[in-house]
Every structure is written in structure tokens, then in C-alpha cells.
C-alpha atoms as a PDB file:
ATOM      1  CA  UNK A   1      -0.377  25.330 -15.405  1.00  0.00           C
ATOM      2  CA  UNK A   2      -3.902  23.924 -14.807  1.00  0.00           C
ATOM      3  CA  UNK A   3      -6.549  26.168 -13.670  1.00  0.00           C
ATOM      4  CA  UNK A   4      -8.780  24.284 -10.669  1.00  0.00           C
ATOM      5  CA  UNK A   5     -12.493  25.560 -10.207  1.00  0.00           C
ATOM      6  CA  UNK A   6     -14.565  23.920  -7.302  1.00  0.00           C
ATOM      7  CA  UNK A   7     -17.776  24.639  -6.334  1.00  0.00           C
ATOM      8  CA  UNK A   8     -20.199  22.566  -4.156  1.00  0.00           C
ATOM      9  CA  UNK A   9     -22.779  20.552  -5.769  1.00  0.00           C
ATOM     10  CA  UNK A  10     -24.730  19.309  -2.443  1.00  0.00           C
ATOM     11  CA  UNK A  11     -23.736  18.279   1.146  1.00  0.00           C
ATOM     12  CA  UNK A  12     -20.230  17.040   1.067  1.00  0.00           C
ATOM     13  CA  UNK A  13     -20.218  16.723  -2.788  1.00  0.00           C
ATOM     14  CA  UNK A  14     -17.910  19.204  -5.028  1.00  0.00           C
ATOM     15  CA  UNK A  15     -17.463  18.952  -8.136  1.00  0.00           C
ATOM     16  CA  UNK A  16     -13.796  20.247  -9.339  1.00  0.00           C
ATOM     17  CA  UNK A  17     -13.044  21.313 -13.501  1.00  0.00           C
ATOM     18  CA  UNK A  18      -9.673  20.917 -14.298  1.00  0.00           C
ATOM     19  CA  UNK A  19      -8.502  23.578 -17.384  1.00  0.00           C
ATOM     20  CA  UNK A  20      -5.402  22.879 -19.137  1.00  0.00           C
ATOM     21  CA  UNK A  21      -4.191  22.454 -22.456  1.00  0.00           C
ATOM     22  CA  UNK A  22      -7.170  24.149 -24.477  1.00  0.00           C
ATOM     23  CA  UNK A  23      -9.514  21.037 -22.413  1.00  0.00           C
ATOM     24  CA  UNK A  24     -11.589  20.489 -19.461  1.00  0.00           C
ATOM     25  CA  UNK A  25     -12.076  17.765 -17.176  1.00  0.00           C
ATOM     26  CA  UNK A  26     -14.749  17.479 -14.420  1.00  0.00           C
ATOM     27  CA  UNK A  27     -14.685  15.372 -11.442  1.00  0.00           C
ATOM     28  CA  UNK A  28     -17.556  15.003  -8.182  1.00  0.00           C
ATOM     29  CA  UNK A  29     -15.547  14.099  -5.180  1.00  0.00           C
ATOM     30  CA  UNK A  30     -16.810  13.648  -2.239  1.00  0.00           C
ATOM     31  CA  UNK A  31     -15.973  15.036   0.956  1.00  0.00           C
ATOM     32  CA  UNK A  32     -17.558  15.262   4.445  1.00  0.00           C
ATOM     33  CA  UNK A  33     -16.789  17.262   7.641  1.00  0.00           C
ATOM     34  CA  UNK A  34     -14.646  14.114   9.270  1.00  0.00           C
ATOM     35  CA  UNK A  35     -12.258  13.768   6.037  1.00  0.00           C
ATOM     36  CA  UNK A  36     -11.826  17.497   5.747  1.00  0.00           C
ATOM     37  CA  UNK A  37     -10.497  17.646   9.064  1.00  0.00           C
ATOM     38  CA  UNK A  38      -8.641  14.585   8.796  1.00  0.00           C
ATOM     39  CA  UNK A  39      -6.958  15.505   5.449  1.00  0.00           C
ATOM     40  CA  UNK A  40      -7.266  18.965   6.042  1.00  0.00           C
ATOM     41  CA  UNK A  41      -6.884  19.931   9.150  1.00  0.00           C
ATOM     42  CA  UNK A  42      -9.574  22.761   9.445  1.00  0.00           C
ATOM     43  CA  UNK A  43      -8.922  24.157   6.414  1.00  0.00           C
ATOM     44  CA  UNK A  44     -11.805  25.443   3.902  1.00  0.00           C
ATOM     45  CA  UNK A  45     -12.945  22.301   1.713  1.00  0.00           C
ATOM     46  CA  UNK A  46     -12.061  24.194  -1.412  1.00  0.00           C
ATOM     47  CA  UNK A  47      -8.159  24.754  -0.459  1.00  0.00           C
ATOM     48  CA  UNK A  48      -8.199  20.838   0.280  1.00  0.00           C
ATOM     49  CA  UNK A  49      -9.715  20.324  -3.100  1.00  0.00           C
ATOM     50  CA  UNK A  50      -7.923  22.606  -5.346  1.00  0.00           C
ATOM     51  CA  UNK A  51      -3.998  21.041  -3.238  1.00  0.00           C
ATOM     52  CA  UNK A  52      -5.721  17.525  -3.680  1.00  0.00           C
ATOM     53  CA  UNK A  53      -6.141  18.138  -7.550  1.00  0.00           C
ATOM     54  CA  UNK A  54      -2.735  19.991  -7.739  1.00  0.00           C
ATOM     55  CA  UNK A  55      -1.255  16.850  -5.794  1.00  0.00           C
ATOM     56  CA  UNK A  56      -2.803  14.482  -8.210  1.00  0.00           C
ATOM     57  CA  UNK A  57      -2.000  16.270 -11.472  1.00  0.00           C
ATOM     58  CA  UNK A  58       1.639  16.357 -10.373  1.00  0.00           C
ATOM     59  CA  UNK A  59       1.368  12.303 -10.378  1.00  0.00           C
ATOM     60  CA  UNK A  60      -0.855  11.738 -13.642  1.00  0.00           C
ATOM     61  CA  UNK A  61      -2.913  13.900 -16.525  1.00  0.00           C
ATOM     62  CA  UNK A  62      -6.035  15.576 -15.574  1.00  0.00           C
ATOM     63  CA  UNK A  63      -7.916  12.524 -17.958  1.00  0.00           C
ATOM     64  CA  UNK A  64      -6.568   9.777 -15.427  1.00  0.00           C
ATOM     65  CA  UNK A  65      -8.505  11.585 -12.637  1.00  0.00           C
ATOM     66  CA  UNK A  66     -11.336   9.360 -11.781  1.00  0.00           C
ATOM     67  CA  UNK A  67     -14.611  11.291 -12.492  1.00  0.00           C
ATOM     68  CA  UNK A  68     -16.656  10.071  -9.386  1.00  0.00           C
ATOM     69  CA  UNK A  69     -14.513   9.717  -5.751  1.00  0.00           C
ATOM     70  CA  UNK A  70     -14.229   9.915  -2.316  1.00  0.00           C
ATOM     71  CA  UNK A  71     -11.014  11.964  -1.328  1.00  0.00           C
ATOM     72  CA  UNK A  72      -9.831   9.037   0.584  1.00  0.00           C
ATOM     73  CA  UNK A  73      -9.523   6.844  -2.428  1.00  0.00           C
ATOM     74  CA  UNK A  74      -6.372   9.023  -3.285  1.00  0.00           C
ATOM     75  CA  UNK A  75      -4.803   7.495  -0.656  1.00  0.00           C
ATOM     76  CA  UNK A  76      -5.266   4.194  -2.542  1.00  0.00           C
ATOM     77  CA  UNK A  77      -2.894   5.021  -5.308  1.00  0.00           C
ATOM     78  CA  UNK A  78      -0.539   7.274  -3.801  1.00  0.00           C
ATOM     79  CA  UNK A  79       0.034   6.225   0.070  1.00  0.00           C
ATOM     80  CA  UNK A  80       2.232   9.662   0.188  1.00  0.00           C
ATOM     81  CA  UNK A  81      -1.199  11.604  -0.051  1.00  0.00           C
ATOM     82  CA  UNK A  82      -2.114  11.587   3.690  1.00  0.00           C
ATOM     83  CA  UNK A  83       1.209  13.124   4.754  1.00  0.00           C
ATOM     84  CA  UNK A  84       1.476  15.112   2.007  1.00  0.00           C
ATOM     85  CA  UNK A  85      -1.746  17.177   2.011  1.00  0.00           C
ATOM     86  CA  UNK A  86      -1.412  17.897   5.438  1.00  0.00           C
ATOM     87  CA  UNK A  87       1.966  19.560   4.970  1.00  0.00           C
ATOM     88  CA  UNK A  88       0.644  20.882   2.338  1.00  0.00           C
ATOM     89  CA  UNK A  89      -2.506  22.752   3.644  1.00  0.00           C
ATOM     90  CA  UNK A  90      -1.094  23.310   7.203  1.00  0.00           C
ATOM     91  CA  UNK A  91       2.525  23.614   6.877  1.00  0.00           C
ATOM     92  CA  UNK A  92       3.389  21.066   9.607  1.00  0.00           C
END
């Protein structure tokens, strides 16, 4: 299982390593105060991050994680992620 470390960089920046497999991966995403609640719900930034990353390794290796990206982007390539998150990090 991947081990997920975030930590903020700046103002609704984090960056996020990714452990697994003897190799780490490290990705800035960024994240302000109107995506957090709208992905989130109110939860802490870093429980969005680390069930974002959890989400997305699920779907793809941790080296197919763009390095550089707006949460929202996720959306992009997996139209399930809205939804998803939510029920993930809220439970409704």
C-alpha cells in the first residue's frame, strides 16, 4: 500500500510524495479554499489530498500522476471523481 505525505508548500499549493514500491513520486497540486469546499466539503485540505491521491492510484501508477495540477483537472480524466470524493470524505 502507498504511503501519502502532504504538506503545504504556500497558499493553496501542497505538494503530496507518493511511497510505494522501494520509490517516490512528488506532485504540487493546487488547491484553494472554493475547491476544498467544493470537493471536500469542509474537510481539512490534507484528508482531500491524501483520498484524492488514494482515488487516483486506484485508477493508474503513482508515475502517471501529473507532477504539477489543479485538483479539478482530476475531474478531466475520471468524471466519477466529483461524486466520488465527496462520498468519500463526507460519507454522503
Amino acid at each position: 500500500m502507498a504511503e501519502i505525505d502532504v504538506s503545504v508548500a504556500r497558499a493553496d499549493e501542497y505538494v503530496v510524495e507518493v511511497r510505494e514500491d522501494g520509490s517516490t513520486t512528488r506532485h504540487t497540486v493546487m488547491l484553494d479554499s472554493s475547491a476544498l469546499e467544493r470537493f471536500g466539503g469542509g474537510v481539512p485540505a490534507k484528508r482531500l489530498l491524501e483520498e484524492s491521491f488514494r482515488f487516483l492510484l486506484e485508477r493508474e501508477p503513482k508515475e502517471a500522476i501529473l507532477r504539477r495540477f489543479e485538483i479539478s483537472v482530476i475531474g478531466r480524466y475520471f468524471p466519477e471523481f466529483e461524486s466520488e470524493i465527496r462520498r468519500r470524505v463526507t460519507g454522503s
